[in-house]
N, C-alpha and C. Protein backbone atom coordinates (compact mmCIF):
# COMPACT_ATOMS: atom_id res chain seq x y z
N UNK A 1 235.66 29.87 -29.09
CA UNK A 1 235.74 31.29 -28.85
C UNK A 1 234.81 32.01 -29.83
N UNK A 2 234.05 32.95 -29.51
CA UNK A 2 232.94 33.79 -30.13
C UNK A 2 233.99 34.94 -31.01
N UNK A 3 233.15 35.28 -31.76
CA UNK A 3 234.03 36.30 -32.86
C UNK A 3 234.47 37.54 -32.41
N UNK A 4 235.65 38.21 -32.70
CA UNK A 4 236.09 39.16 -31.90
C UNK A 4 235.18 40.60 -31.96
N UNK A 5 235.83 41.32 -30.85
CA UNK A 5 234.48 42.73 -31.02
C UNK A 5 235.77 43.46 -30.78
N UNK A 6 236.68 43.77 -31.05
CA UNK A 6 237.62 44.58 -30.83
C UNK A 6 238.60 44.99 -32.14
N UNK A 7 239.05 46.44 -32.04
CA UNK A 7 239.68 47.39 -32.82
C UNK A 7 241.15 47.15 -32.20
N UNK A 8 242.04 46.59 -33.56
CA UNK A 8 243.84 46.62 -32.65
C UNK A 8 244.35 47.80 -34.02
N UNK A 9 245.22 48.60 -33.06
CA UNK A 9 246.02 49.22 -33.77
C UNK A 9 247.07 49.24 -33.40
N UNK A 10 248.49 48.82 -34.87
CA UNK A 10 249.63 48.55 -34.20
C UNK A 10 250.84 49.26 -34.91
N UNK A 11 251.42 49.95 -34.46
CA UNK A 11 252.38 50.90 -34.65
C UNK A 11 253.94 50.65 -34.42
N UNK A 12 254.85 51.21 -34.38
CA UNK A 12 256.38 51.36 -34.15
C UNK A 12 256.33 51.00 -32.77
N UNK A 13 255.61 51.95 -32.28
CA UNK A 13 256.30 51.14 -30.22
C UNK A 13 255.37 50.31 -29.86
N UNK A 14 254.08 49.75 -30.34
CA UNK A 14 253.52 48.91 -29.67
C UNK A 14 252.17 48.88 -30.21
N UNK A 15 251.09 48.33 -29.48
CA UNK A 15 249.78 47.90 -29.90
C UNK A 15 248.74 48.40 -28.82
N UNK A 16 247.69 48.66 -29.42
CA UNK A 16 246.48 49.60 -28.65
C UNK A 16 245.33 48.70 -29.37
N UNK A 17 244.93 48.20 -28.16
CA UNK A 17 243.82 47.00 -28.51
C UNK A 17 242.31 47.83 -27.92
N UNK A 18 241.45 48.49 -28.82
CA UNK A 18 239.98 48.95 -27.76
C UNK A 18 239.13 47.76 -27.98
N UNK A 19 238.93 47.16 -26.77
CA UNK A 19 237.45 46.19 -26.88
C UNK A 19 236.47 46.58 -26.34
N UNK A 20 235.31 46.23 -27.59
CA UNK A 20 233.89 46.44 -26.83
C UNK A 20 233.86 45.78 -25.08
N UNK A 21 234.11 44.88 -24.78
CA UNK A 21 233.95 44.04 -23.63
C UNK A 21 234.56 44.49 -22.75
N UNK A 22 235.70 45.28 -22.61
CA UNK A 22 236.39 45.93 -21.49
C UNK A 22 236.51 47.42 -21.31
N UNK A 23 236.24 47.59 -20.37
CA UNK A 23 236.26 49.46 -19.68
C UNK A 23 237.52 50.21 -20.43
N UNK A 24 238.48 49.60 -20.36
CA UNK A 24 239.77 50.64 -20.94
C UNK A 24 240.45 49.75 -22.06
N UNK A 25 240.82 50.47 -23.05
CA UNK A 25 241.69 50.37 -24.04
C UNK A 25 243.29 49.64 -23.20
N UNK A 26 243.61 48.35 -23.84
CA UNK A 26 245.00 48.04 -23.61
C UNK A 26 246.06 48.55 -24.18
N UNK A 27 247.11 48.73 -23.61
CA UNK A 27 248.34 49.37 -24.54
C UNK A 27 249.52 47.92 -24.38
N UNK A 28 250.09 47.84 -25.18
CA UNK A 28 250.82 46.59 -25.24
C UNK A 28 252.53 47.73 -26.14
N UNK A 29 253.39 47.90 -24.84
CA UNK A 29 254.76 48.86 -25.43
C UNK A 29 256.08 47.02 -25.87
N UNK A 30 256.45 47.83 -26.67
CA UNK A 30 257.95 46.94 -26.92
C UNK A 30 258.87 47.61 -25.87
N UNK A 31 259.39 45.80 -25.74
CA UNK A 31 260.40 45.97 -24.51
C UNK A 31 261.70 46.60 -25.39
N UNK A 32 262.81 47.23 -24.35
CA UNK A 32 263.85 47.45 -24.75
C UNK A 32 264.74 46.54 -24.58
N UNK A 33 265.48 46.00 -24.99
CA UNK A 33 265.86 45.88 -26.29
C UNK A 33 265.14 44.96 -27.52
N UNK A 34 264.13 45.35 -27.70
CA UNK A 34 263.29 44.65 -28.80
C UNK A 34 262.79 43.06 -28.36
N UNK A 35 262.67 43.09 -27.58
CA UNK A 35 262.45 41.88 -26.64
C UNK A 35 261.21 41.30 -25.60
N UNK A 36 260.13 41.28 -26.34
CA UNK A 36 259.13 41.14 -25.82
C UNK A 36 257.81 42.43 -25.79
N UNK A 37 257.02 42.70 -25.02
CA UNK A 37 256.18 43.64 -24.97
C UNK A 37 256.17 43.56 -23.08
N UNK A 38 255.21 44.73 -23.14
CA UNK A 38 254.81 44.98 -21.75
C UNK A 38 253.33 45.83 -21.81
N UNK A 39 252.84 45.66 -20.46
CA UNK A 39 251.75 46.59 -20.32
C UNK A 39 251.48 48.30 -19.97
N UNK A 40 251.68 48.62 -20.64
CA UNK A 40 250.87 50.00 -20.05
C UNK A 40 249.81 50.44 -19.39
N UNK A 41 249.81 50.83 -18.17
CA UNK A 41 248.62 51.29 -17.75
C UNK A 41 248.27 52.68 -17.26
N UNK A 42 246.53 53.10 -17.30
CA UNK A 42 246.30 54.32 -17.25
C UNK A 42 244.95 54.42 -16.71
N UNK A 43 244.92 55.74 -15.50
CA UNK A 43 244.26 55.83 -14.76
C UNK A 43 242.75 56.09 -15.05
N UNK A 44 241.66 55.66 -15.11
CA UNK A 44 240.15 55.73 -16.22
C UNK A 44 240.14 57.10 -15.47
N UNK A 45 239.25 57.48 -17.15
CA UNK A 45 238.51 59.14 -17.06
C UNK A 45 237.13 58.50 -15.97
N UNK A 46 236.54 59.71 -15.85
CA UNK A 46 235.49 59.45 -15.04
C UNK A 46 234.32 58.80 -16.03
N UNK A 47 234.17 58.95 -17.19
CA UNK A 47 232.82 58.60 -17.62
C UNK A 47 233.42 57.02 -18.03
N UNK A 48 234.74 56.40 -18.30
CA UNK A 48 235.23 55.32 -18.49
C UNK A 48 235.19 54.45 -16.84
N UNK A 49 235.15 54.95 -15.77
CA UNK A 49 234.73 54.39 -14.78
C UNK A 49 233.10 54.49 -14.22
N UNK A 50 232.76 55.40 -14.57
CA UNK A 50 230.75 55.33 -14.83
C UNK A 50 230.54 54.40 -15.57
N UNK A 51 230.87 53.82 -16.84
CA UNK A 51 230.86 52.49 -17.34
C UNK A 51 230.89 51.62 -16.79
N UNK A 52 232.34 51.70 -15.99
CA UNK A 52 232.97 50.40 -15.23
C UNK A 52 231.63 49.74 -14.46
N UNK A 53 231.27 51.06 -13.91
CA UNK A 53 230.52 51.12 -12.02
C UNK A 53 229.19 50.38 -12.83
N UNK A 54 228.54 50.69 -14.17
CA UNK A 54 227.39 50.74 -14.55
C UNK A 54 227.66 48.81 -14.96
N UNK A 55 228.50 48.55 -15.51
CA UNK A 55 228.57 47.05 -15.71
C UNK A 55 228.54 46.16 -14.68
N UNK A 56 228.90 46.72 -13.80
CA UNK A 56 229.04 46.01 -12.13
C UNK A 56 227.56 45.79 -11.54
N UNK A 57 227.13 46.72 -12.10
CA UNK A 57 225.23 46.67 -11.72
C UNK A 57 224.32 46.08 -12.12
N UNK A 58 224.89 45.72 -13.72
CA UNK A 58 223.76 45.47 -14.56
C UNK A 58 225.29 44.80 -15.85
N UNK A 59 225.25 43.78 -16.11
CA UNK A 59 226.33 42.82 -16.52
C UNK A 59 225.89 43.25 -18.12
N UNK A 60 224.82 43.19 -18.18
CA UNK A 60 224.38 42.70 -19.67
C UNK A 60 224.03 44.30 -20.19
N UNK A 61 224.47 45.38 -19.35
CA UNK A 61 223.75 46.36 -20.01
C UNK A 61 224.61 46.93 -21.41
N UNK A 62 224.04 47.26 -22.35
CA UNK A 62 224.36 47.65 -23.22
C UNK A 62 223.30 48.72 -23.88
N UNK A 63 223.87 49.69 -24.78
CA UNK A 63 222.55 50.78 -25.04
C UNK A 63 222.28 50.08 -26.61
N UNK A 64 223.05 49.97 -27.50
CA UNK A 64 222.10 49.55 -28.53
C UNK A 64 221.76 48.40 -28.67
N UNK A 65 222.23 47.64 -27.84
CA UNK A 65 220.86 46.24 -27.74
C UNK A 65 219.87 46.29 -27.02
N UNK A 66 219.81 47.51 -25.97
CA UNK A 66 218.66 47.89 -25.44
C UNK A 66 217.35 48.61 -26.46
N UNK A 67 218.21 49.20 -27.34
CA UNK A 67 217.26 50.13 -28.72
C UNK A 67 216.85 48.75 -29.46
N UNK A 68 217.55 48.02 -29.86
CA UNK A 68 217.12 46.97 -30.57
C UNK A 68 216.20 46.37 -29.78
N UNK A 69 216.35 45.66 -28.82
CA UNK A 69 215.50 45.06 -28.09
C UNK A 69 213.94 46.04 -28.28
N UNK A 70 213.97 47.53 -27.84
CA UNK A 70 212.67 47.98 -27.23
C UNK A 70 212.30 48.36 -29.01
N UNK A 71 212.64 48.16 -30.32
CA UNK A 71 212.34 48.27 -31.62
C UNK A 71 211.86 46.97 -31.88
N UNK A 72 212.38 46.22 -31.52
CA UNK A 72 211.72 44.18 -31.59
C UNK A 72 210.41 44.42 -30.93
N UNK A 73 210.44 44.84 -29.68
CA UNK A 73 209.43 44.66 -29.15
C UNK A 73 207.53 45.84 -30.01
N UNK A 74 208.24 47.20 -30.18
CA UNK A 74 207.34 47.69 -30.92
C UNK A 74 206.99 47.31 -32.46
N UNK A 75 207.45 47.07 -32.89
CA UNK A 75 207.64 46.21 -34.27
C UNK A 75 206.50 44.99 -34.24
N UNK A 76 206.80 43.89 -33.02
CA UNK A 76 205.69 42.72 -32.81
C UNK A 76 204.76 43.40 -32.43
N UNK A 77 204.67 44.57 -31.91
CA UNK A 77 203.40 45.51 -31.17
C UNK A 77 202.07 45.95 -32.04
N UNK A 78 203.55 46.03 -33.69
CA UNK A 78 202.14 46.49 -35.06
C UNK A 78 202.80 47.67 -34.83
N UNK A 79 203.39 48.83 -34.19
CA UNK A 79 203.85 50.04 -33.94
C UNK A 79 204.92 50.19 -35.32
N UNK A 80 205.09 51.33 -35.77
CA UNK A 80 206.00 51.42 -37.12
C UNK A 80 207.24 51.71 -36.31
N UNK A 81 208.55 51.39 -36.85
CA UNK A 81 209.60 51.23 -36.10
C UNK A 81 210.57 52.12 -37.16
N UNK A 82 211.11 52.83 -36.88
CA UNK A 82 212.45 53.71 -37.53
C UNK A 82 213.84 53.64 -37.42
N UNK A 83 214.27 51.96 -37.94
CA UNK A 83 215.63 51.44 -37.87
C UNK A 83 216.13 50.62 -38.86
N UNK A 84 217.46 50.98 -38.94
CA UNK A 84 218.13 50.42 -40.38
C UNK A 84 217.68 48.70 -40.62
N UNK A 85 217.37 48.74 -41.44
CA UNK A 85 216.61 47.50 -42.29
C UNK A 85 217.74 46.33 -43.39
N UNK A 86 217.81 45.36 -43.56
CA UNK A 86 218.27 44.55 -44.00
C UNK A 86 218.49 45.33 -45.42
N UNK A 87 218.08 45.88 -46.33
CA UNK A 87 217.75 46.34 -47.96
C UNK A 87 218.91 47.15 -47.17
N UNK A 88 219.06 48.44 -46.03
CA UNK A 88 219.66 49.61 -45.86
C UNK A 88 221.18 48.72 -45.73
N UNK A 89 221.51 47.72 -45.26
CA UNK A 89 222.56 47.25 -45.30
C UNK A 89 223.44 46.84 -46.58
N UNK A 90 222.67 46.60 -47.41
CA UNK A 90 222.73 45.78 -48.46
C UNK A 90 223.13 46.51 -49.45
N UNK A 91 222.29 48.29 -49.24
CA UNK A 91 223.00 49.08 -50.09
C UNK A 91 223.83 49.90 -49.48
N UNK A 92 224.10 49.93 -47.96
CA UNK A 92 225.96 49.93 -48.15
C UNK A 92 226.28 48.89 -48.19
N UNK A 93 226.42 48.22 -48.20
CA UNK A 93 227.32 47.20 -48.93
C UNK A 93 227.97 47.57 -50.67
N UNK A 94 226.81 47.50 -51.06
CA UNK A 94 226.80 48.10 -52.67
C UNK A 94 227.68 49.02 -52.60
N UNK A 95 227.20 49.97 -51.66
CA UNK A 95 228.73 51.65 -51.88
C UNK A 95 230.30 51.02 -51.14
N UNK A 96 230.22 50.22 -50.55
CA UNK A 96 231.71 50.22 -50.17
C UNK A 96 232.61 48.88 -51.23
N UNK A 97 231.15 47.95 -51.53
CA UNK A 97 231.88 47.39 -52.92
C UNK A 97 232.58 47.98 -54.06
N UNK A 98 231.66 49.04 -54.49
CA UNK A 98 231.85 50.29 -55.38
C UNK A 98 233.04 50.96 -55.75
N UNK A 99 233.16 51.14 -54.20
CA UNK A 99 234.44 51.99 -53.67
C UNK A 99 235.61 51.43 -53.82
N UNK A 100 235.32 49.92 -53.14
CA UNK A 100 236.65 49.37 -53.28
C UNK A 100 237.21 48.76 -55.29
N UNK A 101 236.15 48.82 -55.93
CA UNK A 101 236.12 48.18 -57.16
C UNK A 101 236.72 49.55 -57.72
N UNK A 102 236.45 50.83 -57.49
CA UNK A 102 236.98 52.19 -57.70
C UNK A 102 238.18 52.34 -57.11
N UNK A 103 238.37 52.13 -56.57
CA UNK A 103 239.92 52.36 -55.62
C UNK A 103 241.05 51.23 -56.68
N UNK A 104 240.53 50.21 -56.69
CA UNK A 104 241.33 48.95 -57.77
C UNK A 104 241.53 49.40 -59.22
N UNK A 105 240.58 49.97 -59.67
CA UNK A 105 240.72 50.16 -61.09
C UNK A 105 241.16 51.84 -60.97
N UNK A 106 240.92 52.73 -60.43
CA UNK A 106 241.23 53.59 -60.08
C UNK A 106 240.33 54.67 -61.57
N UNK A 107 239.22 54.64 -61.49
CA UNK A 107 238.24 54.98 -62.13
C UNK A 107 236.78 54.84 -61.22
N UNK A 108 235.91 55.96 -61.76
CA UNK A 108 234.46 55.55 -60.77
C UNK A 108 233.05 54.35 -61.36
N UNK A 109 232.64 53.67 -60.59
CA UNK A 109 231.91 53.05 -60.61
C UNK A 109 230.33 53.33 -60.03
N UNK A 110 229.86 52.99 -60.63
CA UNK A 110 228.31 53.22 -61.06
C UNK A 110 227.74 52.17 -59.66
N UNK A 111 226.95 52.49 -58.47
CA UNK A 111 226.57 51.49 -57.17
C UNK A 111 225.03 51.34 -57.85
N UNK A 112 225.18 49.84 -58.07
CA UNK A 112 223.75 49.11 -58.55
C UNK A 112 222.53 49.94 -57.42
């Protein structure tokens, strides 16, 4: 199994799973009497079924691997390209290390 792409949030009555890979958010309710779960379901907004309709057409479409893709391609072109860079990652990384090393000691820290 490939690594997950999905956000779960789980609360008192149940669990709300959004995955990249599927059109609608799952709702997962606790049964009464504390006894299992069940599904919730809910009718898609229109731009959540413009998705739907748009995946049905085109399987693989996605918009920022389409930006990535057409930045790969100008990039090998020699064209200067205006997208977050390996260094730009690296220093967030640095600020949310920071943060969390600040949050622990509960004092501020200096991001290399």
């Amino acid at each position: 199994m490939g690594p997950a792409d999905f956000l779960e949030f789980i609360g008192e009555k149940g669990v709300l799973r959004v995955d990249r890979h599927r059109v609608l958010p799952q709702l997962q309710l606790a049964r009464l009497p504390r006894y299992g779960v069940r599904s919730a379901w809910s009718l898609p907004t229109v731009s959540e079924a413009t998705v739907w309709a748009r995946r049905l057409v085109r399987p693989s479409y996605q918009p920022s691997f389409r930006r990535a893709l057409h930045a790969f391609v100008r990039r090998i072109g020699g064209q200067a390209v205006h997208i977050a860079t390996v260094e730009d990652g690296e220093r967030s990384l640095a600020v949310v290390l920071a943060a969390e090393e600040s949050a622990q000691r509960n004092m501020p820290v200096a991001v290399p």
